[in-house]
PDB file of N, CA and C in Angstrom:
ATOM      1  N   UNK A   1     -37.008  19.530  10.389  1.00  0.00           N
ATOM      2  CA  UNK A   1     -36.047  20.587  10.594  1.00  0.00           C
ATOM      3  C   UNK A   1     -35.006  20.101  11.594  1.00  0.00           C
ATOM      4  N   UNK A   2     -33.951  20.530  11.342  1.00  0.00           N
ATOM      5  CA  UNK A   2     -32.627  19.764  12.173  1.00  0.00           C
ATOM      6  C   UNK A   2     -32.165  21.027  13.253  1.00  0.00           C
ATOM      7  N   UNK A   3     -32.028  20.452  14.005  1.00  0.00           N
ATOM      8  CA  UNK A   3     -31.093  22.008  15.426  1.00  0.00           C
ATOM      9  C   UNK A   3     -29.598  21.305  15.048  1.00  0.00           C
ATOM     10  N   UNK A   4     -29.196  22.632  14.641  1.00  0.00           N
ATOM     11  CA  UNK A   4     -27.662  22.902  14.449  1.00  0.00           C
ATOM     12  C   UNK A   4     -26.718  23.470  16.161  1.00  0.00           C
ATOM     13  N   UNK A   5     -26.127  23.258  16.475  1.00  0.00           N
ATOM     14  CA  UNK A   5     -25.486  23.685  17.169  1.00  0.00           C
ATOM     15  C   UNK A   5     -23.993  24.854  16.820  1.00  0.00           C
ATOM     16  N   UNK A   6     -23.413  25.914  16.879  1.00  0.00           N
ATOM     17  CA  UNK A   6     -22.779  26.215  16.885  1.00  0.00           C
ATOM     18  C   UNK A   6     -21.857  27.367  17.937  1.00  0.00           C
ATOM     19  N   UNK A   7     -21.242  27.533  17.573  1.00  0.00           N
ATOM     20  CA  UNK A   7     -20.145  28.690  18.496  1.00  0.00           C
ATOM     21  C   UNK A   7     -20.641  29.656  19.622  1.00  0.00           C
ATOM     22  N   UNK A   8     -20.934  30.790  18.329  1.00  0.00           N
ATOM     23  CA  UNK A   8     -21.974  31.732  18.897  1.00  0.00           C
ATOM     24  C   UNK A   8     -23.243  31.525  18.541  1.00  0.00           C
ATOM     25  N   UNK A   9     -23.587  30.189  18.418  1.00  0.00           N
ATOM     26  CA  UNK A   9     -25.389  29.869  18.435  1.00  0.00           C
ATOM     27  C   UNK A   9     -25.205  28.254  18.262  1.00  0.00           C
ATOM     28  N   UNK A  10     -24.100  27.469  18.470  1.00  0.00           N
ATOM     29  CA  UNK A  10     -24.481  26.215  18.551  1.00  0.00           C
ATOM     30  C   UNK A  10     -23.470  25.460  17.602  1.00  0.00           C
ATOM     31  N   UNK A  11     -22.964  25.307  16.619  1.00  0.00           N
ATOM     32  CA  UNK A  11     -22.753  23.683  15.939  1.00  0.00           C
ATOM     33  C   UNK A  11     -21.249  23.136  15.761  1.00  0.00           C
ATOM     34  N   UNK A  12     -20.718  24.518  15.923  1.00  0.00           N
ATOM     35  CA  UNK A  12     -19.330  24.321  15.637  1.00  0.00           C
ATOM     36  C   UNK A  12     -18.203  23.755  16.598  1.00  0.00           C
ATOM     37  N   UNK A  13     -17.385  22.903  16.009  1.00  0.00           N
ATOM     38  CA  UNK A  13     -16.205  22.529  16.880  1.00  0.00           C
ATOM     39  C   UNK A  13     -15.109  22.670  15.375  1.00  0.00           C
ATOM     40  N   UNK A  14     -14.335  24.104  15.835  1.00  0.00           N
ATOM     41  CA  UNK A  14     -13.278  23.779  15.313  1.00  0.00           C
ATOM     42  C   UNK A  14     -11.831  23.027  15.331  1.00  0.00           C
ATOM     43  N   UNK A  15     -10.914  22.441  14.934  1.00  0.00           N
ATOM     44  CA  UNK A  15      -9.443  22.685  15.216  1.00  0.00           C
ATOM     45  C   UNK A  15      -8.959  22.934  14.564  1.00  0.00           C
ATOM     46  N   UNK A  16      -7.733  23.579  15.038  1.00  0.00           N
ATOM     47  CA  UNK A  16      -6.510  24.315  14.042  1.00  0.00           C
ATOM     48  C   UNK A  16      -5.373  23.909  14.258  1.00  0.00           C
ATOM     49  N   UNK A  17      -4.582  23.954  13.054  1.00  0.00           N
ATOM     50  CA  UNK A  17      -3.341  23.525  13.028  1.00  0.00           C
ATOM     51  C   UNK A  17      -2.671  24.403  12.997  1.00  0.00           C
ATOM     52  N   UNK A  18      -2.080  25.605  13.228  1.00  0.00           N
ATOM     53  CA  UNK A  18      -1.350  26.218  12.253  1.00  0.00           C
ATOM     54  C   UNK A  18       0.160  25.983  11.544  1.00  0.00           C
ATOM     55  N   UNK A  19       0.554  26.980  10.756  1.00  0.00           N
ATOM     56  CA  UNK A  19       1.776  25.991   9.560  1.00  0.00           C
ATOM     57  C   UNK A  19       2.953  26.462  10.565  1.00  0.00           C
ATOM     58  N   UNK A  20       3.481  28.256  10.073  1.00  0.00           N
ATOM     59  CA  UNK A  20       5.027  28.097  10.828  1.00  0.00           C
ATOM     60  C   UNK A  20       5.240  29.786  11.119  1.00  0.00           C
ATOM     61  N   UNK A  21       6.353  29.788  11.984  1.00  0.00           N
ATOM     62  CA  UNK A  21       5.987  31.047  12.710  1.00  0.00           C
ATOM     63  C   UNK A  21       7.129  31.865  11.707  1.00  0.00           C
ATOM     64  N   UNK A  22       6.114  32.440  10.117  1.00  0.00           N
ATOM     65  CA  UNK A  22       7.181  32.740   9.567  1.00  0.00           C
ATOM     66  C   UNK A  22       6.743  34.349   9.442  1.00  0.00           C
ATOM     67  N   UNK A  23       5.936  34.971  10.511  1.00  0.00           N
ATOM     68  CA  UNK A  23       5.227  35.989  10.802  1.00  0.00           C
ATOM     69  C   UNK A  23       4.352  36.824  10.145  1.00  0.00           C
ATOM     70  N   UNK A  24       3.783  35.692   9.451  1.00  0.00           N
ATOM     71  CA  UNK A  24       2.402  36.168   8.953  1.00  0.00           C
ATOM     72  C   UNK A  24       0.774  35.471   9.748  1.00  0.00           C
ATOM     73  N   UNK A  25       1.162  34.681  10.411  1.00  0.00           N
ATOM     74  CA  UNK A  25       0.247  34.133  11.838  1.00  0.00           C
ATOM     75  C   UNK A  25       0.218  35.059  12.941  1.00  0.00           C
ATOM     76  N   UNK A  26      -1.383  35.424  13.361  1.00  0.00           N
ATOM     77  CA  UNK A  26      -1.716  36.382  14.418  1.00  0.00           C
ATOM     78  C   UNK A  26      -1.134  35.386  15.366  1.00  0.00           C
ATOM     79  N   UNK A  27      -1.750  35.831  16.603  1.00  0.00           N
ATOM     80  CA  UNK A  27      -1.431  35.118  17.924  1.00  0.00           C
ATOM     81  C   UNK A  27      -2.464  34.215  18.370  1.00  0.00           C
ATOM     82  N   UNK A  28      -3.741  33.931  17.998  1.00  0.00           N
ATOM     83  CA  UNK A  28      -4.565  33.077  18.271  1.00  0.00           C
ATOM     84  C   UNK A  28      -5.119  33.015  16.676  1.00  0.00           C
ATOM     85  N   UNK A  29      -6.222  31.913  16.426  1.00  0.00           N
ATOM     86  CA  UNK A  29      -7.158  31.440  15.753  1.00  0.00           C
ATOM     87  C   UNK A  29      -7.706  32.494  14.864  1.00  0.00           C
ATOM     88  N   UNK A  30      -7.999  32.229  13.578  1.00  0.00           N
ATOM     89  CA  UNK A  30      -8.689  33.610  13.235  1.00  0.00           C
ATOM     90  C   UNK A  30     -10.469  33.050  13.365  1.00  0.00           C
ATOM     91  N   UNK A  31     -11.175  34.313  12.994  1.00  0.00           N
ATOM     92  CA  UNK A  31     -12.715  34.264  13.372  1.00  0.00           C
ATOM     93  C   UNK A  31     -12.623  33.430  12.098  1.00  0.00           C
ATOM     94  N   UNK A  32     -13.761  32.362  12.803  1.00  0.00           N
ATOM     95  CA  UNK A  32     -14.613  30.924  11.895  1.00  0.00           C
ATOM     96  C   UNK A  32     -15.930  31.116  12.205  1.00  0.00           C
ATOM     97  N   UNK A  33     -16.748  31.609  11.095  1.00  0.00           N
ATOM     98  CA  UNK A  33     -18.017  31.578  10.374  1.00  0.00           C
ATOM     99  C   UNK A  33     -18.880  30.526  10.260  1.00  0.00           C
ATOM    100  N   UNK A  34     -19.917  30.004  10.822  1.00  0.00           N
ATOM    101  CA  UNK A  34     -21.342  28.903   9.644  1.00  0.00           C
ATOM    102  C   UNK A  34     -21.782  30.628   9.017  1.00  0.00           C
ATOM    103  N   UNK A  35     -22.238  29.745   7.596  1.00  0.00           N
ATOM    104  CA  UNK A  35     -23.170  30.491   7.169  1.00  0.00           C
ATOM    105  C   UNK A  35     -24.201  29.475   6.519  1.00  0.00           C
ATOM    106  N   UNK A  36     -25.442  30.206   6.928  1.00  0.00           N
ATOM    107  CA  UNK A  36     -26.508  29.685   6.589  1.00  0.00           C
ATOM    108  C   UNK A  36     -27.456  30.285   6.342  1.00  0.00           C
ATOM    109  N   UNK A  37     -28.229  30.046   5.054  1.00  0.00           N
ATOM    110  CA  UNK A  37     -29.198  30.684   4.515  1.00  0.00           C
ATOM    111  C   UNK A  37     -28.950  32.514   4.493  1.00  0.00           C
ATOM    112  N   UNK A  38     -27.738  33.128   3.777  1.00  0.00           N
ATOM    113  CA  UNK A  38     -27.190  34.116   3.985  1.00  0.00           C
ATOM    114  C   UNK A  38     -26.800  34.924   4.882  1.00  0.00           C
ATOM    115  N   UNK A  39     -26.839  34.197   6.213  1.00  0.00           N
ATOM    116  CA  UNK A  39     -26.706  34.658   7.904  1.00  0.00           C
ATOM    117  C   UNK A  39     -25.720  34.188   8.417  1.00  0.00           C
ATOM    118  N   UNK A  40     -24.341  34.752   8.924  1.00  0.00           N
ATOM    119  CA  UNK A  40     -22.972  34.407   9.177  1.00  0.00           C
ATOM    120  C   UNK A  40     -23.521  33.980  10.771  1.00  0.00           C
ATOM    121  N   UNK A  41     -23.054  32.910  11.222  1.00  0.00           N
ATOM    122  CA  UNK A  41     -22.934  32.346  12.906  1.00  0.00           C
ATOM    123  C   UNK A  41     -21.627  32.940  13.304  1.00  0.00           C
ATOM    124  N   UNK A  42     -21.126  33.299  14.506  1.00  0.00           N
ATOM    125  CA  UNK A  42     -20.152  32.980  15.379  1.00  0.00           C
ATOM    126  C   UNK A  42     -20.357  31.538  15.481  1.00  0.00           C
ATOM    127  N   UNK A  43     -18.768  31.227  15.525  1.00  0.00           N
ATOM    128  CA  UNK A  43     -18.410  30.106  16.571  1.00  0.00           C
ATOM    129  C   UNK A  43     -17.600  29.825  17.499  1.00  0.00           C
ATOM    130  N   UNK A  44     -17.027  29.030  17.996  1.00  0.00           N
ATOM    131  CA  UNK A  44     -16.248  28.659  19.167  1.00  0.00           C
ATOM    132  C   UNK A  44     -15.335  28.086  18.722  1.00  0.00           C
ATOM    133  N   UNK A  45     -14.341  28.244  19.043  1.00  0.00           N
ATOM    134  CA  UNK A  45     -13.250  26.961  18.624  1.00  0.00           C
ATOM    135  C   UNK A  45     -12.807  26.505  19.817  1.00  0.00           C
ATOM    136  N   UNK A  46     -12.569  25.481  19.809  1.00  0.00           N
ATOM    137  CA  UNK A  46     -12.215  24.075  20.542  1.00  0.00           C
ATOM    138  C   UNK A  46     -10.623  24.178  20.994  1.00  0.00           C
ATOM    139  N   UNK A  47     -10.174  22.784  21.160  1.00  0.00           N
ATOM    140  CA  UNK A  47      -8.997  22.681  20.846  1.00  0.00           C
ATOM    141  C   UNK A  47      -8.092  23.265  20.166  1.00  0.00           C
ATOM    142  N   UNK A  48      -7.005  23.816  20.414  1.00  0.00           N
ATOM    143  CA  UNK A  48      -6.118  23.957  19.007  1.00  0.00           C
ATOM    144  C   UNK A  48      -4.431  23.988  18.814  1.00  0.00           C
ATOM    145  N   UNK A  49      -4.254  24.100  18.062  1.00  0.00           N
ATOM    146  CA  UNK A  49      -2.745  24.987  17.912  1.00  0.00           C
ATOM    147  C   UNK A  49      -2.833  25.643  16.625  1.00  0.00           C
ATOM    148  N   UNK A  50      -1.685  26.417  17.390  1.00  0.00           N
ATOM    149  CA  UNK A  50      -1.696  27.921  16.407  1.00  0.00           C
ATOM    150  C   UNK A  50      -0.329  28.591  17.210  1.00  0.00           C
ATOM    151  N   UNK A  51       0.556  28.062  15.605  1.00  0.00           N
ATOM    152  CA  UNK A  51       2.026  28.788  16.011  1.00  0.00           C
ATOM    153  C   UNK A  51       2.325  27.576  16.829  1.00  0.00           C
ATOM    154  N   UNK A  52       3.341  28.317  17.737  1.00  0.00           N
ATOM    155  CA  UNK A  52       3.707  27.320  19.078  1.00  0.00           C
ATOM    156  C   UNK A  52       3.221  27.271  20.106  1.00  0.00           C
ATOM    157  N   UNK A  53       2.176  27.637  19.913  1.00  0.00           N
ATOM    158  CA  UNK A  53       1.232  27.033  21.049  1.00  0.00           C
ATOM    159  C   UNK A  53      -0.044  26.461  21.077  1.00  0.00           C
ATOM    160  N   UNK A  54      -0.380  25.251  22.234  1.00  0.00           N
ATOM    161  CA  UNK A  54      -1.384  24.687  21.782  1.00  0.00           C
ATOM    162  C   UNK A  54      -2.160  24.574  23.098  1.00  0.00           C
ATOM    163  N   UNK A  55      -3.447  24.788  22.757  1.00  0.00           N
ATOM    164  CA  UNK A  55      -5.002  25.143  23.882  1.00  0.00           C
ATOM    165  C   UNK A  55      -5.832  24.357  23.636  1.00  0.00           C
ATOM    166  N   UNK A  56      -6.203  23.339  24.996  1.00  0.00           N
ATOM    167  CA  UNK A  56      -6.754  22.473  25.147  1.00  0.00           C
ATOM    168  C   UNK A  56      -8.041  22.757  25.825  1.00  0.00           C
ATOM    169  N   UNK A  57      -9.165  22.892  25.050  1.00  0.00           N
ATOM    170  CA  UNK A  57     -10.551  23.492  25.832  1.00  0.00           C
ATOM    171  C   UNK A  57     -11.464  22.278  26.336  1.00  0.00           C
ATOM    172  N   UNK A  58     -12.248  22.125  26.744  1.00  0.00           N
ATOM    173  CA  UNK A  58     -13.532  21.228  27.226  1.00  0.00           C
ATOM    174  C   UNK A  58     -14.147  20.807  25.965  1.00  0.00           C
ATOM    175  N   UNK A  59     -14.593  19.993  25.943  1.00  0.00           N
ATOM    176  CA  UNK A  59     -15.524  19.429  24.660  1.00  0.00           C
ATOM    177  C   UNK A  59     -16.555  19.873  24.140  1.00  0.00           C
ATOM    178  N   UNK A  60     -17.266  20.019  22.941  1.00  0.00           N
ATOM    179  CA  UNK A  60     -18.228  20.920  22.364  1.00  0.00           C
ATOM    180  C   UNK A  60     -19.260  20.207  23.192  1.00  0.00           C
ATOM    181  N   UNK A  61     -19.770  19.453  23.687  1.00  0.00           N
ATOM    182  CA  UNK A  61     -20.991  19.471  24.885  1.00  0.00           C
ATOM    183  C   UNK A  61     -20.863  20.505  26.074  1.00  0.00           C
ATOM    184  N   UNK A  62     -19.730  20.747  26.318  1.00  0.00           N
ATOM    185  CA  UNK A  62     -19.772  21.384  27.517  1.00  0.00           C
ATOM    186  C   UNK A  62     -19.594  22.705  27.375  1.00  0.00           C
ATOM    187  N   UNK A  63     -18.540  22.742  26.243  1.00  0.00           N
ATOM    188  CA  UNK A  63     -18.498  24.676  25.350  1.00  0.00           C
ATOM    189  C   UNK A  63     -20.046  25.190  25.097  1.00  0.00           C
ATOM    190  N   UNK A  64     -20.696  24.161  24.286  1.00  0.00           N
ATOM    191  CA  UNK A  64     -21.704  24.703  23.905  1.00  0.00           C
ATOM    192  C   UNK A  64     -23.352  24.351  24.616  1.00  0.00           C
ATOM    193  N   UNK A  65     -22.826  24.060  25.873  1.00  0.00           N
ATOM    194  CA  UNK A  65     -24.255  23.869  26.818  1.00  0.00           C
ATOM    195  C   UNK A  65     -25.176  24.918  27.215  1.00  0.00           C
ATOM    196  N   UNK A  66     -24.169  26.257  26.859  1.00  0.00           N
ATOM    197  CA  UNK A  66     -25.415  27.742  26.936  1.00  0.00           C
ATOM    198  C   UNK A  66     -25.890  28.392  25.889  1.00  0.00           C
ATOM    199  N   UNK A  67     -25.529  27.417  24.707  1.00  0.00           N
ATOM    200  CA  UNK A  67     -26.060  28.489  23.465  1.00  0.00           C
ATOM    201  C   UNK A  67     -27.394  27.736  23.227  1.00  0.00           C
ATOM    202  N   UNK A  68     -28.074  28.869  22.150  1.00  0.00           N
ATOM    203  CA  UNK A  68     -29.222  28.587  21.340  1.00  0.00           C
ATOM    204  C   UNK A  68     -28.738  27.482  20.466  1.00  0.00           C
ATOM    205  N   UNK A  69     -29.831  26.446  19.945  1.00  0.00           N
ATOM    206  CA  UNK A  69     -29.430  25.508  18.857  1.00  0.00           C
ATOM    207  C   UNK A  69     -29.635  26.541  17.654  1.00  0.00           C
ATOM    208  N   UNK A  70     -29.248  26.670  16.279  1.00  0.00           N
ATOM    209  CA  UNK A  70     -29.540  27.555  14.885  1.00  0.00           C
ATOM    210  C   UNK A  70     -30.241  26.363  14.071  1.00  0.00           C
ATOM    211  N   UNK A  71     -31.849  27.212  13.775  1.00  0.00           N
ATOM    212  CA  UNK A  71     -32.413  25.707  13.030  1.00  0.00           C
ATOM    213  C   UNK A  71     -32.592  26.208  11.780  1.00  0.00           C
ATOM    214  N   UNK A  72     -32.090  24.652  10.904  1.00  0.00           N
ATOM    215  CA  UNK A  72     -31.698  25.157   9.200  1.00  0.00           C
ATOM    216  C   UNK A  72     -32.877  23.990   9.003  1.00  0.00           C
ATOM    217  N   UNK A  73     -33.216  24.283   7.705  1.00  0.00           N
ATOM    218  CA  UNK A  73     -33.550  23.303   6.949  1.00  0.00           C
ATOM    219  C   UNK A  73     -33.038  22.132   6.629  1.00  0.00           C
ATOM    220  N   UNK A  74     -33.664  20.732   6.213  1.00  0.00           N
ATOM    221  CA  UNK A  74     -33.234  19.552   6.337  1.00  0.00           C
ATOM    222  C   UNK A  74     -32.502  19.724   4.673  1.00  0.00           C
ATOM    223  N   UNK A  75     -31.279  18.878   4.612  1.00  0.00           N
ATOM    224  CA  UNK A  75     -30.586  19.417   3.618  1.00  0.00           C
ATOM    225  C   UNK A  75     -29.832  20.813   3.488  1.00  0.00           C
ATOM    226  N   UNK A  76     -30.058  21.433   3.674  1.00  0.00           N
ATOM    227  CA  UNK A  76     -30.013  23.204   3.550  1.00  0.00           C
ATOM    228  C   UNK A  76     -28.237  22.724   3.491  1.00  0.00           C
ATOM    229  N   UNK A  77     -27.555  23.528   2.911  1.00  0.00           N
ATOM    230  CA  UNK A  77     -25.846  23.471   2.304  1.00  0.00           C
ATOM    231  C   UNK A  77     -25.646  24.678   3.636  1.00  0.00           C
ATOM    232  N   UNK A  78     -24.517  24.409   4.035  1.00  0.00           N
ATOM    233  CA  UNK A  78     -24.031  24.926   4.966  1.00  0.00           C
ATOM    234  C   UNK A  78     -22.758  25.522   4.706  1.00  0.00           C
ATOM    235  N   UNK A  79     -22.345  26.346   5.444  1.00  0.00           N
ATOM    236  CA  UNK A  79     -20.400  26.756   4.970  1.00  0.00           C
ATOM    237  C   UNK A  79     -19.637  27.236   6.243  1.00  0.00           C
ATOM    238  N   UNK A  80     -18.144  26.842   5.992  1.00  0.00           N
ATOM    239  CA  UNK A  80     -18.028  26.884   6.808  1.00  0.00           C
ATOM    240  C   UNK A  80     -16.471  28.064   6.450  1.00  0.00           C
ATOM    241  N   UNK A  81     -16.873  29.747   7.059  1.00  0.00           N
ATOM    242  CA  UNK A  81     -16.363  30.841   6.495  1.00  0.00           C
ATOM    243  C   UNK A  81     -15.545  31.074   7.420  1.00  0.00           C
ATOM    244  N   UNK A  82     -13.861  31.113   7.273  1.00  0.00           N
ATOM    245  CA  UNK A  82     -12.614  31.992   7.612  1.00  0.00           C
ATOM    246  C   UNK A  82     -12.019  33.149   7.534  1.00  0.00           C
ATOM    247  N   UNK A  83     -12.354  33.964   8.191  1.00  0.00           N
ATOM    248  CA  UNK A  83     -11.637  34.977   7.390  1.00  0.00           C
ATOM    249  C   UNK A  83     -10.593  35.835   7.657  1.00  0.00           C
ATOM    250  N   UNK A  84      -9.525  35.039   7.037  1.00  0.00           N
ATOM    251  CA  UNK A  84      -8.361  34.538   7.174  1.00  0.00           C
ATOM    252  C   UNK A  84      -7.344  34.555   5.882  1.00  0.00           C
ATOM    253  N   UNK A  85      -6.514  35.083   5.357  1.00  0.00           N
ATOM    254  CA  UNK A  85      -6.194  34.881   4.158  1.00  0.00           C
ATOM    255  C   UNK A  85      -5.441  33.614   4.094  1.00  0.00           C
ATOM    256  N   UNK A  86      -4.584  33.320   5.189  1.00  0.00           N
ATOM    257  CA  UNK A  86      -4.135  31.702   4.985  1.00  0.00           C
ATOM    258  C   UNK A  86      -4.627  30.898   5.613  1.00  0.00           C
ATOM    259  N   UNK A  87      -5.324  29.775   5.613  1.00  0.00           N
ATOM    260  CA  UNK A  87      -6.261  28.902   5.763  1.00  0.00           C
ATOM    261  C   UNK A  87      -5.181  28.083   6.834  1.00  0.00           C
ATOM    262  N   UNK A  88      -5.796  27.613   7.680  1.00  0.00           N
ATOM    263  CA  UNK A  88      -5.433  26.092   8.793  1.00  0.00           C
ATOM    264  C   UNK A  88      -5.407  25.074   7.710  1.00  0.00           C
ATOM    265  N   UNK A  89      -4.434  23.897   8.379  1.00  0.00           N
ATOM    266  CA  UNK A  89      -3.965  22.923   7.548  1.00  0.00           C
ATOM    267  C   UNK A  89      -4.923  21.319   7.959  1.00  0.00           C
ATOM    268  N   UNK A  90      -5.755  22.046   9.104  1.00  0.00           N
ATOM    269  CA  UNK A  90      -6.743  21.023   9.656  1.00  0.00           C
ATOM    270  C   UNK A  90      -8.059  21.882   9.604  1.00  0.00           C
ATOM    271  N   UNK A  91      -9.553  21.410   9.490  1.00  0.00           N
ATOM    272  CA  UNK A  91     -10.613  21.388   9.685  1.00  0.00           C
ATOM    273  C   UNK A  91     -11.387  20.618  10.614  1.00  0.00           C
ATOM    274  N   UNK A  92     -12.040  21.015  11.231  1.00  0.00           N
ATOM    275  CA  UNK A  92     -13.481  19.921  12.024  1.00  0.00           C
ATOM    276  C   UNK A  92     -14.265  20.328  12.080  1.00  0.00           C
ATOM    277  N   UNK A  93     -15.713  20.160  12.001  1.00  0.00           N
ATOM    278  CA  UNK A  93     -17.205  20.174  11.966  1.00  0.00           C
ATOM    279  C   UNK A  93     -17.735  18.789  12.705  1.00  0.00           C
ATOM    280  N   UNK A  94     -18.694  19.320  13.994  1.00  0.00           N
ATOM    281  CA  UNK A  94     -18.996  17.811  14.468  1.00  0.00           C
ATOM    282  C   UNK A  94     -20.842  18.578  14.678  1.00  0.00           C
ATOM    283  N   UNK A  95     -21.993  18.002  13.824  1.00  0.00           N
ATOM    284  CA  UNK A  95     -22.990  18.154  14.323  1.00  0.00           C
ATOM    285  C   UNK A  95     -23.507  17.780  15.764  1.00  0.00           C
ATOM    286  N   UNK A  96     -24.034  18.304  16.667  1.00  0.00           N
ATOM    287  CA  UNK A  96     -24.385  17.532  17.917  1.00  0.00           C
ATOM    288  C   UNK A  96     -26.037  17.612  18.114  1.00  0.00           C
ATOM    289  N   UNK A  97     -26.294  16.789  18.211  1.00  0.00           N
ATOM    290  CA  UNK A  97     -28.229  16.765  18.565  1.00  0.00           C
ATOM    291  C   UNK A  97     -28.581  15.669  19.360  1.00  0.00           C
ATOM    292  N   UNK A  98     -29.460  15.851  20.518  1.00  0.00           N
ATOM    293  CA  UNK A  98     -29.667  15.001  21.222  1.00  0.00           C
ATOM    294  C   UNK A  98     -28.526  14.619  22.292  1.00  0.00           C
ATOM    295  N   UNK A  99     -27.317  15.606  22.331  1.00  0.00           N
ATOM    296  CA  UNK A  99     -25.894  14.960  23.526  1.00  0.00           C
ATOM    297  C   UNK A  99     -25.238  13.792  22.642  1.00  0.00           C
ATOM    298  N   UNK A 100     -25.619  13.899  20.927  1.00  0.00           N
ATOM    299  CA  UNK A 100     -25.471  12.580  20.318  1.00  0.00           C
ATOM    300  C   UNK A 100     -24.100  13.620  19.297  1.00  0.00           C
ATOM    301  N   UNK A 101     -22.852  13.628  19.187  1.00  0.00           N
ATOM    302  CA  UNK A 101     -21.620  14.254  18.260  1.00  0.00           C
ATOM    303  C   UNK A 101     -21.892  12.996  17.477  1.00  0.00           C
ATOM    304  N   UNK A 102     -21.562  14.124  16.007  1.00  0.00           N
ATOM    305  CA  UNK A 102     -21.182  13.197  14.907  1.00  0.00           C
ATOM    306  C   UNK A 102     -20.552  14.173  13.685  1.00  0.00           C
ATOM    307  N   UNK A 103     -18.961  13.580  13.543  1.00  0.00           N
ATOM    308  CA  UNK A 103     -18.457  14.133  12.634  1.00  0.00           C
ATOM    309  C   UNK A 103     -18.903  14.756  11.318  1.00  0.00           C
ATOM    310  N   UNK A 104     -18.860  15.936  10.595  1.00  0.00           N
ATOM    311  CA  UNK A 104     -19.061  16.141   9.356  1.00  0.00           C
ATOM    312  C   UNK A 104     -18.516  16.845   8.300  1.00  0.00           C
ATOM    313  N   UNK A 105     -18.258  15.853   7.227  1.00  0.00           N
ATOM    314  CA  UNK A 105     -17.140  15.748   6.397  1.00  0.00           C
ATOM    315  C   UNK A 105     -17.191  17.066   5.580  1.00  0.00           C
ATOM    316  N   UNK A 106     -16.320  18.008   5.395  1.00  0.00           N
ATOM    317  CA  UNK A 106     -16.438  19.260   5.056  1.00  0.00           C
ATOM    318  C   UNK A 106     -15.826  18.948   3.739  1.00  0.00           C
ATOM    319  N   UNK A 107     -16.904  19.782   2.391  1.00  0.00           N
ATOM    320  CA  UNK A 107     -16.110  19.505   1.367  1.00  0.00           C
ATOM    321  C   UNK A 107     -15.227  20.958   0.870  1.00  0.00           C
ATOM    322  N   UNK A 108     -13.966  20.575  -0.184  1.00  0.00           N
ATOM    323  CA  UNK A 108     -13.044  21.886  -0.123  1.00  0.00           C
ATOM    324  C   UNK A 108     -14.032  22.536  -1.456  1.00  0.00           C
ATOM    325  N   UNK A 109     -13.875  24.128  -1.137  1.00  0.00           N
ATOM    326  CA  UNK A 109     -14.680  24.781  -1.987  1.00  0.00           C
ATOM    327  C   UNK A 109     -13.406  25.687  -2.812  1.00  0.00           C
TER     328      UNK A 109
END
C-alpha cells in the first residue's frame, strides 16, 4: 500500500497558469480535487499564477508537513478533479514518500 500525500490530506502540488484577464477568471485558483476510490481530497496549491498575478508558496515538503498521508491501493487510478469550467494551461502532480518528490505524469482525460 502506497501513502499518498495531498492538500487537504497529503499528495498534491499544484501549478497554475492562468490564460487572460478577459473576465471570466476568478481572483485566485479554482478548488483542485484527488479523487480516489470515489472520495474527493482537498488540496493545496503551491506556486502559481492566475491572471496577473503570481504567488510564490514554500515547497510541498513544507506545505504539507501537517497533513495526514491518504493511503490508496498499489496501482489504484487516481484523478485529478477541477472544478472549474476553464481549465489551467499548466498541471503538476508530484508524489512525495519518504521526504523523497517525484513527478507524476498526468494523463488528459
Amino acid at each position: 500500500m502506497k501513502k499518498w500525500k495531498t492538500a487537504a490530506g497529503g499528495l498534491l502540488m499544484a501549478s497554475f497558469t492562468g490564460c487572460s484577464s478577459s473576465g471570466f477568471l476568478e481572483e485566485s485558483p479554482p478548488k483542485v480535487y484527488l479523487e480516489a476510490s470515489n472520495h474527493l481530497y482537498e488540496t493545496k496549491v503551491g506556486t502559481y499564477c492566475w491572471e496577473s498575478t503570481c504567488v510564490d508558496k514554500a515547497g510541498p515538503l513544507e506545505l504539507l508537513k501537517t497533513e495526514q498521508p491518504i493511503k490508496v491501493k498499489a496501482n489504484e487510478s487516481l484523478s485529478l478533479v477541477i472544478k472549474y469550467k476553464r481549465q489551467p494551461n499548466e498541471k503538476h502532480m508530484a508524489q512525495i514518500q519518504n521526504s523523497h518528490e517525484v513527478e507524476i505524469p498526468l494523463k488528459k482525460s
